[in-house]
N, C-alpha and C. Protein backbone atom coordinates (compact mmCIF):
# COMPACT_ATOMS: atom_id res chain seq x y z
N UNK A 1 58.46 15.99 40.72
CA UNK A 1 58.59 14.68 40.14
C UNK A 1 58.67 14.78 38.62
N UNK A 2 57.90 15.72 38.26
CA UNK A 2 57.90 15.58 36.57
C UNK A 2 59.03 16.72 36.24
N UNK A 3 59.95 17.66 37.06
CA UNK A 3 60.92 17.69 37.00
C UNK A 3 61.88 16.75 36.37
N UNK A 4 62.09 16.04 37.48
CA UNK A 4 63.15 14.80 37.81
C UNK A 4 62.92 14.27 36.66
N UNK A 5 61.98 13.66 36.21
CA UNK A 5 62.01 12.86 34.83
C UNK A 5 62.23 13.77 33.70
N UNK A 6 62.14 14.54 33.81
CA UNK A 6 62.18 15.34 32.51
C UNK A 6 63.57 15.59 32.67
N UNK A 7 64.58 15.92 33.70
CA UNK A 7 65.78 15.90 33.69
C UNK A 7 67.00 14.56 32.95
N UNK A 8 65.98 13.46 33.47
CA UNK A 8 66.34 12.15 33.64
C UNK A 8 66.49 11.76 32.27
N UNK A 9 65.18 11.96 31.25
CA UNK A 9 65.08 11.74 30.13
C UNK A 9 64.56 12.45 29.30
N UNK A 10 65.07 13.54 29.46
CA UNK A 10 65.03 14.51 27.91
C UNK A 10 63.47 15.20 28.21
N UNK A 11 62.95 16.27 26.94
CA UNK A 11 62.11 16.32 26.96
C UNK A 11 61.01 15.62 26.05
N UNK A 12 59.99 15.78 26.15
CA UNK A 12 59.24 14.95 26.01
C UNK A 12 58.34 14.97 24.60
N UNK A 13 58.80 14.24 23.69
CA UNK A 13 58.37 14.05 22.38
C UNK A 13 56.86 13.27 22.28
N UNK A 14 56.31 14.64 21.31
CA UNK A 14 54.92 13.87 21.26
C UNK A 14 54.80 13.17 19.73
N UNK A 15 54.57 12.13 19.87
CA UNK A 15 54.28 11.11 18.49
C UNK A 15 52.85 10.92 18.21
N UNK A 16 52.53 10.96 17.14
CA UNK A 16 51.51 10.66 16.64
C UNK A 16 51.04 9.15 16.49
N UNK A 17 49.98 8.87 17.06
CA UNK A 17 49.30 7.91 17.01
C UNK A 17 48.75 7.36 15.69
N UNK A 18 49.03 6.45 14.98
CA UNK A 18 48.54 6.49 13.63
C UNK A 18 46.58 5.60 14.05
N UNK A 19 45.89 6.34 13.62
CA UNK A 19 44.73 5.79 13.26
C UNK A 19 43.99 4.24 13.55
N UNK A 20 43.56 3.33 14.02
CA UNK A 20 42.79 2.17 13.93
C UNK A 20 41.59 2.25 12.66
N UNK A 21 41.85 1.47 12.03
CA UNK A 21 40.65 1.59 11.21
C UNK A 21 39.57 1.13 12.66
N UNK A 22 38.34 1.70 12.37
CA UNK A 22 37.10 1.36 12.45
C UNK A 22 36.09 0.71 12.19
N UNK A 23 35.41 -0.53 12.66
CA UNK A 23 34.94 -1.66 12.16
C UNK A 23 33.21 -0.54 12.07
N UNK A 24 32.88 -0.91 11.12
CA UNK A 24 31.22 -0.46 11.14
C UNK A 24 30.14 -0.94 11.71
N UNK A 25 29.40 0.03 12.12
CA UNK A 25 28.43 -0.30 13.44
C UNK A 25 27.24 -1.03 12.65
N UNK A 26 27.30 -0.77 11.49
CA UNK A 26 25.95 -1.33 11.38
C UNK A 26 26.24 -3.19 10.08
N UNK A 27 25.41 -3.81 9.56
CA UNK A 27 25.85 -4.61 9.00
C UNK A 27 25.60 -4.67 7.66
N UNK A 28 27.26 -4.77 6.64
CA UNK A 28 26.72 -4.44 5.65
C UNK A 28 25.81 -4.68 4.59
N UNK A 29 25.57 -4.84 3.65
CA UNK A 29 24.47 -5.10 2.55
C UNK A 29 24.99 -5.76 1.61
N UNK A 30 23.95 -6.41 0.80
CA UNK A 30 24.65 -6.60 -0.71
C UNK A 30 24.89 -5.58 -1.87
N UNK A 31 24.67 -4.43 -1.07
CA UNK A 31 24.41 -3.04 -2.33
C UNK A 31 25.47 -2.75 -1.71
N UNK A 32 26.51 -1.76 -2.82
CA UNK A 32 27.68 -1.05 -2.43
C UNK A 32 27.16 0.32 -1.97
N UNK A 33 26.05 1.00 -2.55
CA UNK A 33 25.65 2.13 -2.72
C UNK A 33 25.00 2.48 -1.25
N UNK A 34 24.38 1.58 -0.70
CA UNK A 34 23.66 1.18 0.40
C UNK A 34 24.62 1.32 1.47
N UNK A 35 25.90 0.30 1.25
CA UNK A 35 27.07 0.83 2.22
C UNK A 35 27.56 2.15 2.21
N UNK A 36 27.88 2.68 1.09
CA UNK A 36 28.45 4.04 1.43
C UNK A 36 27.65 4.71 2.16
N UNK A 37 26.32 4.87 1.94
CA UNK A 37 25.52 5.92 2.77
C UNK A 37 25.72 5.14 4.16
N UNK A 38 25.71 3.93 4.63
CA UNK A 38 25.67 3.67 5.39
C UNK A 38 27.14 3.90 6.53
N UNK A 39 28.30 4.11 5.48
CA UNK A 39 29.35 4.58 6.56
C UNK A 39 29.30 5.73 6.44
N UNK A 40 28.58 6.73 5.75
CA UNK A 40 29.00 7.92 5.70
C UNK A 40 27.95 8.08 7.12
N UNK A 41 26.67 8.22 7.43
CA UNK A 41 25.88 7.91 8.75
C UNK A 41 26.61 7.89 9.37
N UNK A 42 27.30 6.62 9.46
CA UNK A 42 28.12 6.03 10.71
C UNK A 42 29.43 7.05 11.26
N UNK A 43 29.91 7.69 10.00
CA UNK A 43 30.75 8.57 10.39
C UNK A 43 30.05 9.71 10.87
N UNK A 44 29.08 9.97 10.29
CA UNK A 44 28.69 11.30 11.10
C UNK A 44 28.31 11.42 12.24
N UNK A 45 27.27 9.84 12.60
CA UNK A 45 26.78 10.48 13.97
C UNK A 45 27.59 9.55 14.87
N UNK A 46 28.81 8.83 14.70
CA UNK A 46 30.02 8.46 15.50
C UNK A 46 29.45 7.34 15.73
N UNK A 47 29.06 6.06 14.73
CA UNK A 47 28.90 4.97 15.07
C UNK A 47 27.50 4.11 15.07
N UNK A 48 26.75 5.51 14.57
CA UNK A 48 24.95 4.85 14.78
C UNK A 48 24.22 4.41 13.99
N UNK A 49 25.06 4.34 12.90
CA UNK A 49 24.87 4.23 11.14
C UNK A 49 23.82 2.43 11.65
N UNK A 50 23.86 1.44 12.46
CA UNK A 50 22.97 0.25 12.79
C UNK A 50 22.04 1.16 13.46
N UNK A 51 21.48 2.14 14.25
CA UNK A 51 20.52 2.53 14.35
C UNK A 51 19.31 2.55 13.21
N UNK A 52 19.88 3.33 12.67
CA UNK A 52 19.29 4.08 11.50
C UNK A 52 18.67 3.15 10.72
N UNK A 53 19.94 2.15 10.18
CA UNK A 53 19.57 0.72 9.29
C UNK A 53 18.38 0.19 10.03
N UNK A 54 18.97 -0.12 11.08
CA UNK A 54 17.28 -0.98 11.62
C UNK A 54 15.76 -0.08 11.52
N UNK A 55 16.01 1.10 11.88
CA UNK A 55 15.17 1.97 12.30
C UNK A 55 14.65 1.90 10.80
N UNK A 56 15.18 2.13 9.47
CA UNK A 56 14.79 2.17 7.94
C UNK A 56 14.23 1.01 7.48
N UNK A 57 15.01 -0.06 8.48
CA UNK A 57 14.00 -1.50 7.52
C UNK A 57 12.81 -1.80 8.79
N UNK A 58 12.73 -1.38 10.13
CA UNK A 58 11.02 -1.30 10.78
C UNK A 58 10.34 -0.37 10.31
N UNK A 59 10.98 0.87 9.80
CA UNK A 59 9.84 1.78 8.89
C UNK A 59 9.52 1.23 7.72
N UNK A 60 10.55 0.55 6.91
CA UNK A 60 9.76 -0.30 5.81
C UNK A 60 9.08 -1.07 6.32
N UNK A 61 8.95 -2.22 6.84
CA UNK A 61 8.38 -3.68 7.42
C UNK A 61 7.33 -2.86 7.73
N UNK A 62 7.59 -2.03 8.61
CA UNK A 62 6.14 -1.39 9.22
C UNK A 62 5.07 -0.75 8.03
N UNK A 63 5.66 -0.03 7.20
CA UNK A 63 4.67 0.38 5.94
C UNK A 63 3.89 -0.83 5.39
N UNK A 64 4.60 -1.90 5.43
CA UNK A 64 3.70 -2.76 4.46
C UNK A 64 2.56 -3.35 5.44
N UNK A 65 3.30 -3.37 6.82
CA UNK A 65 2.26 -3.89 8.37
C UNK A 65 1.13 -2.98 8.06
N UNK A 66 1.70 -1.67 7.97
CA UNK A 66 0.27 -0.62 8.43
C UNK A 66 -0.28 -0.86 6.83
N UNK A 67 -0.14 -1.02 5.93
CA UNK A 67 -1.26 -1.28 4.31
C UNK A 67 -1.69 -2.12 5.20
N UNK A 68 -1.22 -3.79 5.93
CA UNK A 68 -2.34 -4.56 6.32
C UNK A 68 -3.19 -4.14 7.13
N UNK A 69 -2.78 -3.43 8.03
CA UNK A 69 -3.70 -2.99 9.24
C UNK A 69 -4.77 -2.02 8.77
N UNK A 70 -4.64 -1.23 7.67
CA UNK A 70 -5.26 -0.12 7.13
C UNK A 70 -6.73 -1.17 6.44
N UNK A 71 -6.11 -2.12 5.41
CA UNK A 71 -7.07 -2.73 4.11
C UNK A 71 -7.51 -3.88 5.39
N UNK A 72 -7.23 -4.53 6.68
CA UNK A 72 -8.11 -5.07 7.43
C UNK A 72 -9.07 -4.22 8.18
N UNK A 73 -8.59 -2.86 8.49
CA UNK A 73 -9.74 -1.95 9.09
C UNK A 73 -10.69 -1.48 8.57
N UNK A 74 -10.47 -1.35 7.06
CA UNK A 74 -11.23 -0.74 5.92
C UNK A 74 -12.51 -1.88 5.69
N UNK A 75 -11.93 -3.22 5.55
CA UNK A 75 -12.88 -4.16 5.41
C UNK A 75 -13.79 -4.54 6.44
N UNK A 76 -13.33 -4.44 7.61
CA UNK A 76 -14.23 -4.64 8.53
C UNK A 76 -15.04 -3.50 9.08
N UNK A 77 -14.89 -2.47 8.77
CA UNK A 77 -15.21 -1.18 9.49
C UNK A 77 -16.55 -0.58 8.07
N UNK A 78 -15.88 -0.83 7.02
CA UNK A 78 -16.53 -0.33 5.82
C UNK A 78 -17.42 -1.55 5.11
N UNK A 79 -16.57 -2.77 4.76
CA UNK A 79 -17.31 -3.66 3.82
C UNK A 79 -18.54 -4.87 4.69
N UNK A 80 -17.64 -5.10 5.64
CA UNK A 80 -18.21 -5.87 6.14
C UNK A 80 -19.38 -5.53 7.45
N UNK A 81 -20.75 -5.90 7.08
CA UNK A 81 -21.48 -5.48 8.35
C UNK A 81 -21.62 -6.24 9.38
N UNK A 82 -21.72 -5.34 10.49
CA UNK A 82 -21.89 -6.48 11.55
C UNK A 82 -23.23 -5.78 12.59
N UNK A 83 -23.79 -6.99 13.36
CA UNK A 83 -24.97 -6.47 13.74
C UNK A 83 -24.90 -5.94 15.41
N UNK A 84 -23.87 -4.11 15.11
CA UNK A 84 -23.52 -3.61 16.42
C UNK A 84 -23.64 -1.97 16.21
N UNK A 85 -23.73 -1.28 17.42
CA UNK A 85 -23.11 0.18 16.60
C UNK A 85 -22.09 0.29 16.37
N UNK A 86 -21.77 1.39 15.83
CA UNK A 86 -20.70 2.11 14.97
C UNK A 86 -19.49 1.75 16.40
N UNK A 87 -19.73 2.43 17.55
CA UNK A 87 -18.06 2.22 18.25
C UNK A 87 -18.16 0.92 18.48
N UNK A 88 -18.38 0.28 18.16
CA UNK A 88 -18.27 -1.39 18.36
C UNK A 88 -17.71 -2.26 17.09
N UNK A 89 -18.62 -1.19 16.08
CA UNK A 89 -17.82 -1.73 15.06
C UNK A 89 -16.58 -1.40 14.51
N UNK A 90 -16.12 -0.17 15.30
CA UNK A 90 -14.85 0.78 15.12
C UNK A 90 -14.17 -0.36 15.90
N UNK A 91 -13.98 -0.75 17.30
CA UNK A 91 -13.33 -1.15 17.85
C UNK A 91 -13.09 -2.92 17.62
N UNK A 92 -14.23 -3.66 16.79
CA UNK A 92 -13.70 -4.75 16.04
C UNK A 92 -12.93 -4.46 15.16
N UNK A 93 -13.22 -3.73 14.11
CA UNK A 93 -12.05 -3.68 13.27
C UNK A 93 -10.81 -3.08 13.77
N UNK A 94 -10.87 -2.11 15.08
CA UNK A 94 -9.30 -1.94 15.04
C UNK A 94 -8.59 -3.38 15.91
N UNK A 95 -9.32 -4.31 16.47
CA UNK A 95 -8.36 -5.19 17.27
C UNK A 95 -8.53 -6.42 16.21
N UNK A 96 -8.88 -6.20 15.06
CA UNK A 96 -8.28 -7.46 14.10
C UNK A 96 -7.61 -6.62 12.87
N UNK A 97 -7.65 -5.26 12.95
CA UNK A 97 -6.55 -4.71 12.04
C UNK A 97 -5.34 -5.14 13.54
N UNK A 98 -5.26 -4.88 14.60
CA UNK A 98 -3.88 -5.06 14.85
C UNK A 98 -3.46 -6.56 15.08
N UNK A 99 -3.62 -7.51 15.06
CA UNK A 99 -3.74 -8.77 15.38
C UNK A 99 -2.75 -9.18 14.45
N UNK A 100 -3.27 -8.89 12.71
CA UNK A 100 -3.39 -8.91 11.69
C UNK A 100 -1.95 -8.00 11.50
N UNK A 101 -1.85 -7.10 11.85
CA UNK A 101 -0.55 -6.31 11.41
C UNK A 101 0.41 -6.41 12.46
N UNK A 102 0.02 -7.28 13.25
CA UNK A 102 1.54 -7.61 14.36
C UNK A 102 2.24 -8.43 13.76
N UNK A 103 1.49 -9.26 13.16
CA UNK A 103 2.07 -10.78 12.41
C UNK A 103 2.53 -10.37 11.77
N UNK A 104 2.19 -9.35 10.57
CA UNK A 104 2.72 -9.08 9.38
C UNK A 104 4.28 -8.27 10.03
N UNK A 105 3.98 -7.56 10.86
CA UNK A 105 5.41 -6.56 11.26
C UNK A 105 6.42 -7.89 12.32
N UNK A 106 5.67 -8.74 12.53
CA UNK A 106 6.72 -9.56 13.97
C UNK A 106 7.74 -10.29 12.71
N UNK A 107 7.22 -11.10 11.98
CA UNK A 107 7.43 -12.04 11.02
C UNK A 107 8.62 -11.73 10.31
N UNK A 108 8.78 -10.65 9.59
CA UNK A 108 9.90 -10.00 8.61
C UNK A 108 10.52 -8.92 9.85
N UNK A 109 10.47 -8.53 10.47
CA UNK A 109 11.21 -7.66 11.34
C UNK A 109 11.65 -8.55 12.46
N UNK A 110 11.68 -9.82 12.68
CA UNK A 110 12.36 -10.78 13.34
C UNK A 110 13.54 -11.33 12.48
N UNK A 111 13.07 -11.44 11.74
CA UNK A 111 14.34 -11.92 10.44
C UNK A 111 14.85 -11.22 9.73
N UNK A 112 14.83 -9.66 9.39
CA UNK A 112 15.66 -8.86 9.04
C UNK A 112 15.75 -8.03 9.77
N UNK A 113 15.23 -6.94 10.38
CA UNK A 113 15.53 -6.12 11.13
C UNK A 113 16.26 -6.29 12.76
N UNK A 114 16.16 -7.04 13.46
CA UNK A 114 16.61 -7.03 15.17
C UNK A 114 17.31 -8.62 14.92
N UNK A 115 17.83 -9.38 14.01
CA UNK A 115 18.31 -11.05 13.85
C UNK A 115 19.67 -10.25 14.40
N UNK A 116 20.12 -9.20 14.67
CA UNK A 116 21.80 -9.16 15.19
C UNK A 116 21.54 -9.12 16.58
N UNK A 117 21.02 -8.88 17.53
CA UNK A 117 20.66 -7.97 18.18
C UNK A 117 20.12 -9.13 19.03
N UNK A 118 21.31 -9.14 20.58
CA UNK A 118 21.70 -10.53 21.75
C UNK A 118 20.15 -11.08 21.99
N UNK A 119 18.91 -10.22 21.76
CA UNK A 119 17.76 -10.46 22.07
C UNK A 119 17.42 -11.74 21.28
N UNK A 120 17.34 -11.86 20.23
CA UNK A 120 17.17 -12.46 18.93
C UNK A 120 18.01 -14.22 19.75
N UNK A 121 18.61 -14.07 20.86
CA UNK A 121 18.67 -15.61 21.16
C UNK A 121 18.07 -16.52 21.33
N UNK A 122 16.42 -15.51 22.21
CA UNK A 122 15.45 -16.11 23.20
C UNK A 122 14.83 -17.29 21.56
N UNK A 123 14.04 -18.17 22.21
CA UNK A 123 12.58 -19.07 21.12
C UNK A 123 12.57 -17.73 20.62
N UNK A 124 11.83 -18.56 19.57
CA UNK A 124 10.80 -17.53 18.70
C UNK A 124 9.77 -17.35 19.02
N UNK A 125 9.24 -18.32 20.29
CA UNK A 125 7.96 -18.47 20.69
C UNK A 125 8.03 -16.93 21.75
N UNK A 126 9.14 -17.07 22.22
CA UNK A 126 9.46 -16.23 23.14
C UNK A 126 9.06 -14.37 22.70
N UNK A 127 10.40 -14.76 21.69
CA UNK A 127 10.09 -13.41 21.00
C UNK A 127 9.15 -12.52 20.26
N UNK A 128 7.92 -14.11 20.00
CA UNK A 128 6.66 -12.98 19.10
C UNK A 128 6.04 -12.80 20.40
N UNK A 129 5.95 -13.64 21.64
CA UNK A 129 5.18 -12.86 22.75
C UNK A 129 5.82 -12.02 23.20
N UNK A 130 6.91 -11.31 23.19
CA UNK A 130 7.34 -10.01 24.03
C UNK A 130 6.86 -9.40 22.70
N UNK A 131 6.84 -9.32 21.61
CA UNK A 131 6.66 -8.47 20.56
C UNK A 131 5.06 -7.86 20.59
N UNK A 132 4.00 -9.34 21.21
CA UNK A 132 2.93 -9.34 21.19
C UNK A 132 2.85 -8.04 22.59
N UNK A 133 3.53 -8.47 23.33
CA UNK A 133 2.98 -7.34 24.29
C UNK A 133 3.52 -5.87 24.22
N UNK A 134 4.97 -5.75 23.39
CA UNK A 134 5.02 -4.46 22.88
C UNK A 134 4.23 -3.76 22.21
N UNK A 135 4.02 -4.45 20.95
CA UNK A 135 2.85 -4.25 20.40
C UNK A 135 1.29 -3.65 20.30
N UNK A 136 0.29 -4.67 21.73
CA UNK A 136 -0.45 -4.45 22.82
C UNK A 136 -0.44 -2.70 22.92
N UNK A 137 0.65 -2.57 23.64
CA UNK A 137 1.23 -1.16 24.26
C UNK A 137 0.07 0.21 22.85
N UNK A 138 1.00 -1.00 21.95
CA UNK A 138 1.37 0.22 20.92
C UNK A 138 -0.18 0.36 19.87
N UNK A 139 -0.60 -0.85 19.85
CA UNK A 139 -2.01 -0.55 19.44
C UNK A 139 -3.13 0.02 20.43
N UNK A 140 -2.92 -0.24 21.84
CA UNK A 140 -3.60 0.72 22.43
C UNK A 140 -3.77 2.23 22.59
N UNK A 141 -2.20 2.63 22.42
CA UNK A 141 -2.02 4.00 22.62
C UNK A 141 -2.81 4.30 20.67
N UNK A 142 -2.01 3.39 19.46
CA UNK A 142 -2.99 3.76 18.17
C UNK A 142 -4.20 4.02 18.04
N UNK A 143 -4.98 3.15 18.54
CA UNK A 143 -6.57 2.82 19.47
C UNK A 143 -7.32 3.78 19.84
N UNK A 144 -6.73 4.52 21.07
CA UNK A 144 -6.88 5.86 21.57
C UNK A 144 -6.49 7.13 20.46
N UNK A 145 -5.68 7.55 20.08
CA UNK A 145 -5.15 7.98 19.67
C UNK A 145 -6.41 8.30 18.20
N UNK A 146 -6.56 7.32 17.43
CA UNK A 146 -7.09 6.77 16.06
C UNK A 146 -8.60 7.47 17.06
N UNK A 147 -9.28 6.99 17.87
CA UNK A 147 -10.81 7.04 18.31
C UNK A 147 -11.15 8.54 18.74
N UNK A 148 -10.16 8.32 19.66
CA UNK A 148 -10.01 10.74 19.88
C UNK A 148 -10.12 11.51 18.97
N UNK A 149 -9.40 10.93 17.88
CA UNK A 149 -9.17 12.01 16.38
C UNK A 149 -10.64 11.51 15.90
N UNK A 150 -10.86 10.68 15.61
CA UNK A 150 -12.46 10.44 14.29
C UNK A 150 -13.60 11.17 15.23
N UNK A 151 -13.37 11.01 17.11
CA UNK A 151 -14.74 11.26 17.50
C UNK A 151 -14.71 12.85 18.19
N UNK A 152 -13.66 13.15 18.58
CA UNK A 152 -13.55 14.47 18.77
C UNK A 152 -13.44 15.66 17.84
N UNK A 153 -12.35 15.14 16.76
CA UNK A 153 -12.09 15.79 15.60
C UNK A 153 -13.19 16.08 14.28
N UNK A 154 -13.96 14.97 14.68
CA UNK A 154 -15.15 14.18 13.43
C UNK A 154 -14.47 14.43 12.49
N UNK A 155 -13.38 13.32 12.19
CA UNK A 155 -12.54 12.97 11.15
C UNK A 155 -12.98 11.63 10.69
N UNK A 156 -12.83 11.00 9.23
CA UNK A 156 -12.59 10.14 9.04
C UNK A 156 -12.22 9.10 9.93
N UNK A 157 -12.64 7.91 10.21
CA UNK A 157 -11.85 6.99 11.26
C UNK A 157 -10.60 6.53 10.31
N UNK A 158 -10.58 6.09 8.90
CA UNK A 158 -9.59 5.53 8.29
C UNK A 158 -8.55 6.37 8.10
N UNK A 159 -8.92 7.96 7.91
CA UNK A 159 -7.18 8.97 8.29
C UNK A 159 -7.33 9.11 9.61
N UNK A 160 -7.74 8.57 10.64
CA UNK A 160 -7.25 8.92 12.06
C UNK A 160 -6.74 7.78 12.57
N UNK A 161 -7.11 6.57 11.93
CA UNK A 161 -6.10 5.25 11.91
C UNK A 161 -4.79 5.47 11.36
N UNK A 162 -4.14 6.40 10.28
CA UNK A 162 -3.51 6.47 9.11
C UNK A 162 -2.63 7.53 10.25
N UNK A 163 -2.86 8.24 10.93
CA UNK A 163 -2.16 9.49 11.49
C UNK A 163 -1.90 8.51 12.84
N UNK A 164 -2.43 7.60 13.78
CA UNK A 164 -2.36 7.06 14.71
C UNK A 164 -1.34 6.16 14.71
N UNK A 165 -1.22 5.45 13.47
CA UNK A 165 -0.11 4.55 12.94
C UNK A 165 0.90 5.51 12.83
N UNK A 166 1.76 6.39 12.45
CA UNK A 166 2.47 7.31 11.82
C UNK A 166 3.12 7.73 13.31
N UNK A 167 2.32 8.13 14.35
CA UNK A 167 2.56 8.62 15.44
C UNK A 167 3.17 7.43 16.53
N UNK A 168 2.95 6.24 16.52
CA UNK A 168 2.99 5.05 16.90
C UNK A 168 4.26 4.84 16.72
N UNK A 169 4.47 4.70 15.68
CA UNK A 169 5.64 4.10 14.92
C UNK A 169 6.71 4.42 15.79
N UNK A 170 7.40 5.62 16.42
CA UNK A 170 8.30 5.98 17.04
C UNK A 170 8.36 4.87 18.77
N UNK A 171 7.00 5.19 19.27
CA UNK A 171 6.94 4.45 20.13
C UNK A 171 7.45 2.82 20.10
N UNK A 172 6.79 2.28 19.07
CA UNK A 172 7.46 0.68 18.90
C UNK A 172 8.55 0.38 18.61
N UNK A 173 9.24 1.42 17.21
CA UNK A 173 10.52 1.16 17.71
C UNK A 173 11.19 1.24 19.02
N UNK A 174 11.10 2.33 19.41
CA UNK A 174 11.49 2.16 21.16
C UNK A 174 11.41 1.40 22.18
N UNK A 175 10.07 0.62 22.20
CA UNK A 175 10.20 -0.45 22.82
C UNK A 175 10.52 -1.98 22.61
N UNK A 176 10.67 -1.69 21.15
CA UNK A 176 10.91 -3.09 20.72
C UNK A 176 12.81 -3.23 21.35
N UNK A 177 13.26 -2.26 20.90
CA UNK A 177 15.31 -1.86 21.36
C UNK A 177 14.63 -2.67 22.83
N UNK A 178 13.96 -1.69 24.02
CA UNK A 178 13.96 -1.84 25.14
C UNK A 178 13.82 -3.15 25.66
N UNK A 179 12.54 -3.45 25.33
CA UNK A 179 12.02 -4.82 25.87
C UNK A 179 12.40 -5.73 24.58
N UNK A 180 11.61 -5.83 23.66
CA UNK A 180 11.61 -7.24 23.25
C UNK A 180 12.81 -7.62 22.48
N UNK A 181 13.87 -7.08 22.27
CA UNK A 181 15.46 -7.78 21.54
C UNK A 181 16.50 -7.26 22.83
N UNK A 182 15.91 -6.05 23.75
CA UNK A 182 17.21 -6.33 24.84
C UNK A 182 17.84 -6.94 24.80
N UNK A 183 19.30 -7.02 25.19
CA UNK A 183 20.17 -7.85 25.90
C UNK A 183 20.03 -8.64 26.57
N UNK A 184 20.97 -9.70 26.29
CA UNK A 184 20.26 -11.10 27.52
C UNK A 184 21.53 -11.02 28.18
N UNK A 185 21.45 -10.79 29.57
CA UNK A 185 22.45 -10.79 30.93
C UNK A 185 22.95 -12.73 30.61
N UNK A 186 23.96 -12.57 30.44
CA UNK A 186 24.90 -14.05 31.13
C UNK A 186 24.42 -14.71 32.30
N UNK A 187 24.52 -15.73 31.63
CA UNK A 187 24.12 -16.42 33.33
C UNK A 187 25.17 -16.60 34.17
N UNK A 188 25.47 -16.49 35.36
CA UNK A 188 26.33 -16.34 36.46
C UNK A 188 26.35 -18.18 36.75
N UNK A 189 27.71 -18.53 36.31
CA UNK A 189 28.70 -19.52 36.85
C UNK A 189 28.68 -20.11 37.91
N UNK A 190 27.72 -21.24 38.59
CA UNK A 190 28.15 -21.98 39.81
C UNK A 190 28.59 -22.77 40.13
């Protein structure tokens, strides 16, 4: 068969396809400087250059979350007394350091970081409770994590909060993509 055609009509000239530009994956900025790095990313790792962006402004958002979560653990753990032992008073201050630093991370990482992203349709009511229970996740595993190191390690509790946060961080981004800005499925037509 590919005989026959090749008889039929000549042989077979290969043409070059000229190029599509490429729309950029991620969204741009008001900085030019900011964009370039940002397509040069995008060119390298074939399109992920909005990974990264988001992933850079929840590691920012998140730095200023974890100062709150840090200077609310410090105050309650250090300044403020309360009439309990020590793991009691470890474990008040870590569930109003995270309370305290969900808000601070839900608040600005709802509105700049994940606002593209089909999730971002649901309420807002919606979205700080899936955030709240990502979150949950993620201060528990900090929790653990933070209490193992100060009581096994006999470390500092405030650098084993500081290393617990740091280690965390990967996890929430991950579940925040997963669960709480997912994709919202279409509703099916009846």
């Amino acid at each position: 068969m590919l005989e026959q055609n090749l008889e039929e009509h000549g042989p077979l000239v290969m043409q070059e396809v000229p190029s599509v530009p490429r729309l950029p994956s991620y969204h741009p900025t008001a900085w030019a400087f900011v964009n370039r790095v940002l397509d040069i990313v995008d060119t390298k790792t074939g399109g992920r250059a909005a990974w990264c962006q988001r992933f850079f402004m929840f590691a920012f958002i998140g730095g200023f979350a974890a100062l709150v979560n840090m200077t609310v653990f410090y105050l309650v753990f250090y300044v403020i007394a309360l009439p309990v032992n020590e793991t009691m008073h470890n474990v008040i201050a870590a569930v109003l350091a995270a309370e305290f630093s969900i808000m601070a991370n839900f608040v600005p990482n709802d509105f700049f970081t994940f606002r593209h992203l089909s999730g971002h349709q649901r309420s807002w009511v919606a979205r700080c409770m899936r955030f709240h229970i990502t979150c949950v996740g993620g201060n528990v595993l900090t929790f653990v994590i933070q209490f193992t190191i100060s009581h096994l390690l006999h470390m500092q509790p405030i650098i084993a909060q500081a290393i617990a946060l740091i280690l965390v961080l990967f996890y929430n981004f991950s579940f925040h993509h997963i669960f709480t800005y997912r994709h919202i499925k279409p509703t099916a037509l009846s």
